[in-house]
N, C-alpha and C. Protein backbone atom coordinates (compact mmCIF):
# COMPACT_ATOMS: atom_id res chain seq x y z
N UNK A 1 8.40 -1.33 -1.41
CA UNK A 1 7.96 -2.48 -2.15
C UNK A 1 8.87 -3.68 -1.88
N UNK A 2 9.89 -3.39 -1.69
CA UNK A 2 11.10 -4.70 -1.47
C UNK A 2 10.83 -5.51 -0.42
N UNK A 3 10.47 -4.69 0.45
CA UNK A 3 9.72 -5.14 2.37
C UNK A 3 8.64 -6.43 2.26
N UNK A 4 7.78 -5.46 1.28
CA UNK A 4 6.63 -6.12 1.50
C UNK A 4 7.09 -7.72 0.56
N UNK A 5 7.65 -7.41 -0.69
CA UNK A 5 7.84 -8.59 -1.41
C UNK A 5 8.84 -9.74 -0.78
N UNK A 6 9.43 -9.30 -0.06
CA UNK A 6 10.29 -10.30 1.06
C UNK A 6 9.57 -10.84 2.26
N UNK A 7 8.62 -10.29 2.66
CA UNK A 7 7.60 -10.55 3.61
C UNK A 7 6.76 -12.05 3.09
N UNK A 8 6.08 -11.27 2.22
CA UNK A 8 5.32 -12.30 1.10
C UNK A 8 6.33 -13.32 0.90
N UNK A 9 7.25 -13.24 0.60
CA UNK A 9 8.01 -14.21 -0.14
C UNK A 9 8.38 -15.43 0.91
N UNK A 10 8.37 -14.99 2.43
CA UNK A 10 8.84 -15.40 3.82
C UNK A 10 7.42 -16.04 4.24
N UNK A 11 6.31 -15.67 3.61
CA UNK A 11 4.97 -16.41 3.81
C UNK A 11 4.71 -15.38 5.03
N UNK A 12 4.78 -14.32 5.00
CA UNK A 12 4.12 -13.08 5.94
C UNK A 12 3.37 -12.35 4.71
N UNK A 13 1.74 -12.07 5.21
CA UNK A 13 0.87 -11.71 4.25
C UNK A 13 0.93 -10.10 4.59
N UNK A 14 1.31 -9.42 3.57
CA UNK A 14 1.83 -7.58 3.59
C UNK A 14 1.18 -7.50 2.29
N UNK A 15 0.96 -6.20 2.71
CA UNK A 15 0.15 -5.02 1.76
C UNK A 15 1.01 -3.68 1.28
N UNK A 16 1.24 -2.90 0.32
CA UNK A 16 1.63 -2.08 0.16
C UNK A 16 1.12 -1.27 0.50
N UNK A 17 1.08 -0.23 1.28
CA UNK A 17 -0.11 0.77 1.12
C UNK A 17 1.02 2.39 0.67
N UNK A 18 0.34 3.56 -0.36
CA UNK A 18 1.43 4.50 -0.68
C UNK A 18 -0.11 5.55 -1.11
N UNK A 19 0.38 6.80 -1.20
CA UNK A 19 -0.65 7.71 -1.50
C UNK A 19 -0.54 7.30 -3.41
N UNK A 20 -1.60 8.34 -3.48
CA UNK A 20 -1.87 7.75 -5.42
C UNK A 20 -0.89 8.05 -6.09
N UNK A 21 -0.02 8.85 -6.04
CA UNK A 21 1.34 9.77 -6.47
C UNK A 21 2.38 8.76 -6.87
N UNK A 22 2.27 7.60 -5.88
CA UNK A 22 3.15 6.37 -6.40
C UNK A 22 2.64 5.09 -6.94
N UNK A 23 1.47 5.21 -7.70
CA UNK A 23 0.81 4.08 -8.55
C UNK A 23 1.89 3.39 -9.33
N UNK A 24 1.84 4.74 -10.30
CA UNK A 24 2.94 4.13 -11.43
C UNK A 24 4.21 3.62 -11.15
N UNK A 25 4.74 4.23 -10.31
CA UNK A 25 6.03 3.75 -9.43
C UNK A 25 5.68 2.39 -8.93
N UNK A 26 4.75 2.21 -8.21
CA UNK A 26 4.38 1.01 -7.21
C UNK A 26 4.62 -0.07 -8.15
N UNK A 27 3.77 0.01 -9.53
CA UNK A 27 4.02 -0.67 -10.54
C UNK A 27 4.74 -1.50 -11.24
N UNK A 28 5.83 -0.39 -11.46
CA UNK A 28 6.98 -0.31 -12.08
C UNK A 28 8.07 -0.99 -11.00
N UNK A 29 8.39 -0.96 -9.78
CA UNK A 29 8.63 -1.79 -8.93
C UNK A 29 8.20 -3.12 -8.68
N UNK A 30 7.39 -3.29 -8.79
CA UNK A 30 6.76 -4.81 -8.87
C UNK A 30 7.38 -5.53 -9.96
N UNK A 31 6.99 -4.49 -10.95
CA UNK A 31 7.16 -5.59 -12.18
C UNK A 31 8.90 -5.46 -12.21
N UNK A 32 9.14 -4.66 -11.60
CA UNK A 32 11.05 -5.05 -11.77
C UNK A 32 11.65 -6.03 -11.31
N UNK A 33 10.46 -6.34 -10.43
CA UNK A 33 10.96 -7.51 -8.75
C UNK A 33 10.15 -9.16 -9.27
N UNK A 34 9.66 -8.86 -10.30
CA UNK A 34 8.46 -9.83 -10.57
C UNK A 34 7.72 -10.25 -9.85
N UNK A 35 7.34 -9.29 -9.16
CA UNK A 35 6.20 -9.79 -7.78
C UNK A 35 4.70 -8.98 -7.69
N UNK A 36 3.99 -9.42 -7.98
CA UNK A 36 2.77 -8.55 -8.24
C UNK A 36 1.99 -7.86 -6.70
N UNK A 37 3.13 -7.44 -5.79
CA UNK A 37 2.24 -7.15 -4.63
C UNK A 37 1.19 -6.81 -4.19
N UNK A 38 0.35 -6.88 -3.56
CA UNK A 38 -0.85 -6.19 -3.28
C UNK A 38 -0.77 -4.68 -2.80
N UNK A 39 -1.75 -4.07 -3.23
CA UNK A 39 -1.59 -2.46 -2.96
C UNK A 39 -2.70 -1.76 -2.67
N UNK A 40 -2.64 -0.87 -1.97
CA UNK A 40 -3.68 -0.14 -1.37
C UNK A 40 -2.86 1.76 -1.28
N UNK A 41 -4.06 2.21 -2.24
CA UNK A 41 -3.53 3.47 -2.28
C UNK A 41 -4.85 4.83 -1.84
N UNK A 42 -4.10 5.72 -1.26
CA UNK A 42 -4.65 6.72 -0.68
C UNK A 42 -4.83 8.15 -1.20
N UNK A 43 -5.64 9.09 -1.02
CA UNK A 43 -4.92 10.46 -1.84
C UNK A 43 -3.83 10.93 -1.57
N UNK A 44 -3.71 11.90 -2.24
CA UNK A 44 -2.01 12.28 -2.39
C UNK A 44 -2.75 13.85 -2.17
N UNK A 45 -1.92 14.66 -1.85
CA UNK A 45 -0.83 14.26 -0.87
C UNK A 45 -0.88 13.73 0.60
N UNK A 46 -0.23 13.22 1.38
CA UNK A 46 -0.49 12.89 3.21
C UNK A 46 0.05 13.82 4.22
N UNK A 47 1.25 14.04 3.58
CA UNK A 47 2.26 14.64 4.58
C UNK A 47 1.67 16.11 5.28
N UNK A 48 0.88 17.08 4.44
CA UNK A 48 0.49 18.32 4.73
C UNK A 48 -0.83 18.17 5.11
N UNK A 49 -1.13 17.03 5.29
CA UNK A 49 -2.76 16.71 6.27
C UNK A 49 -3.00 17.14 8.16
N UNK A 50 -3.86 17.33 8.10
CA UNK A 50 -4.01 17.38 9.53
C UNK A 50 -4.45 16.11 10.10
N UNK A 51 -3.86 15.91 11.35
CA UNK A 51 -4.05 14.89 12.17
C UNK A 51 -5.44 13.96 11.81
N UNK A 52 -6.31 14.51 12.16
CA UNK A 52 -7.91 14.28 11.57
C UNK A 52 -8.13 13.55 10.10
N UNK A 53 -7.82 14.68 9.27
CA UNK A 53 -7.78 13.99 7.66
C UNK A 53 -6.86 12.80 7.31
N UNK A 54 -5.76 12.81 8.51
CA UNK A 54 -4.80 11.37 8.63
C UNK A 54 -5.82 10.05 9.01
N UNK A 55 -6.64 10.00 9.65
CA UNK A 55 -7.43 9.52 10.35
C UNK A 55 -8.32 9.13 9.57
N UNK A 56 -8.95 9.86 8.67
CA UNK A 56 -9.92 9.75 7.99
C UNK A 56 -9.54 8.99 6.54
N UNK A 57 -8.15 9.26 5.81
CA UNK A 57 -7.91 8.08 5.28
C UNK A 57 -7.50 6.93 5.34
N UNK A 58 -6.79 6.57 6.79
CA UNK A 58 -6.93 5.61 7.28
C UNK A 58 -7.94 4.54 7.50
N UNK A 59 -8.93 5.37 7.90
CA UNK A 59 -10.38 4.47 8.36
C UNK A 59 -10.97 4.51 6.64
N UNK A 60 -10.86 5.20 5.64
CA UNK A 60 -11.36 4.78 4.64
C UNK A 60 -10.23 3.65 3.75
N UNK A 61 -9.12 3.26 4.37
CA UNK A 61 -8.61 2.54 3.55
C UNK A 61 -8.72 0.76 4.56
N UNK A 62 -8.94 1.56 5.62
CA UNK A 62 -8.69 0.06 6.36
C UNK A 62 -9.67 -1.39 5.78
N UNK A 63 -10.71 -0.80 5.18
CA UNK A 63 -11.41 -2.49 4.79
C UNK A 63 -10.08 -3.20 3.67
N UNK A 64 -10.07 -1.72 2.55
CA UNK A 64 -9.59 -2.22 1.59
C UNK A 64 -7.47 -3.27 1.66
N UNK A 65 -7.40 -2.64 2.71
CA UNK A 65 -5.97 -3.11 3.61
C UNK A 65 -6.57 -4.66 4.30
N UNK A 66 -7.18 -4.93 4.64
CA UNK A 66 -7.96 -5.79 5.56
C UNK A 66 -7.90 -6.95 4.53
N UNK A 67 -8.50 -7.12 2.99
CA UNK A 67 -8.92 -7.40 2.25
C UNK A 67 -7.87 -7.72 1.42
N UNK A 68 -6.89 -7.32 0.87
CA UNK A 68 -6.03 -7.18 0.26
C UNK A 68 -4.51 -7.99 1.48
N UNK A 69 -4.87 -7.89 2.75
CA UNK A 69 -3.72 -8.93 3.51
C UNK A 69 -4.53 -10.31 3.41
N UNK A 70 -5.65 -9.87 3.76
CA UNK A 70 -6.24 -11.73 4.08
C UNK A 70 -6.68 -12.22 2.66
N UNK A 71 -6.43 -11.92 1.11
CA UNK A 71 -7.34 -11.90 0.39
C UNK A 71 -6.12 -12.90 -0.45
């Protein structure tokens, strides 16, 4: 979250993106930083996915990533 809010802050348009597991976290970071970042979240878990199902939430998150940088 720090990345992206320094990005933003530098006038580079960033997105958070984190599986759902870190909503509340994502949150709770923002509001510590006072920066309401944009976020884009995925199912949880990622790490024990197969290559494929990596792929597949990717391509289902990409509009919402797309949307959320240019938005």
């Amino acid at each position: 979250m720090h990345d992206i809010v320094d990005l933003e802050r530098s006038g580079v348009p960033a997105v958070f993106a984190a599986s759902t597991e870190f909503v509340e976290a994502a949150a709770a970071q923002a509001a510590a930083l006072g920066f309401d970042a944009a976020r884009v979240f995925v199912a949880h878990p990622v790490q024990d996915r197969t290559d494929e199902e990596v792929r597949t939430l990717a391509d289902d998150a990409f509009d919402a990533l797309v949307a959320a940088v240019t938005g």
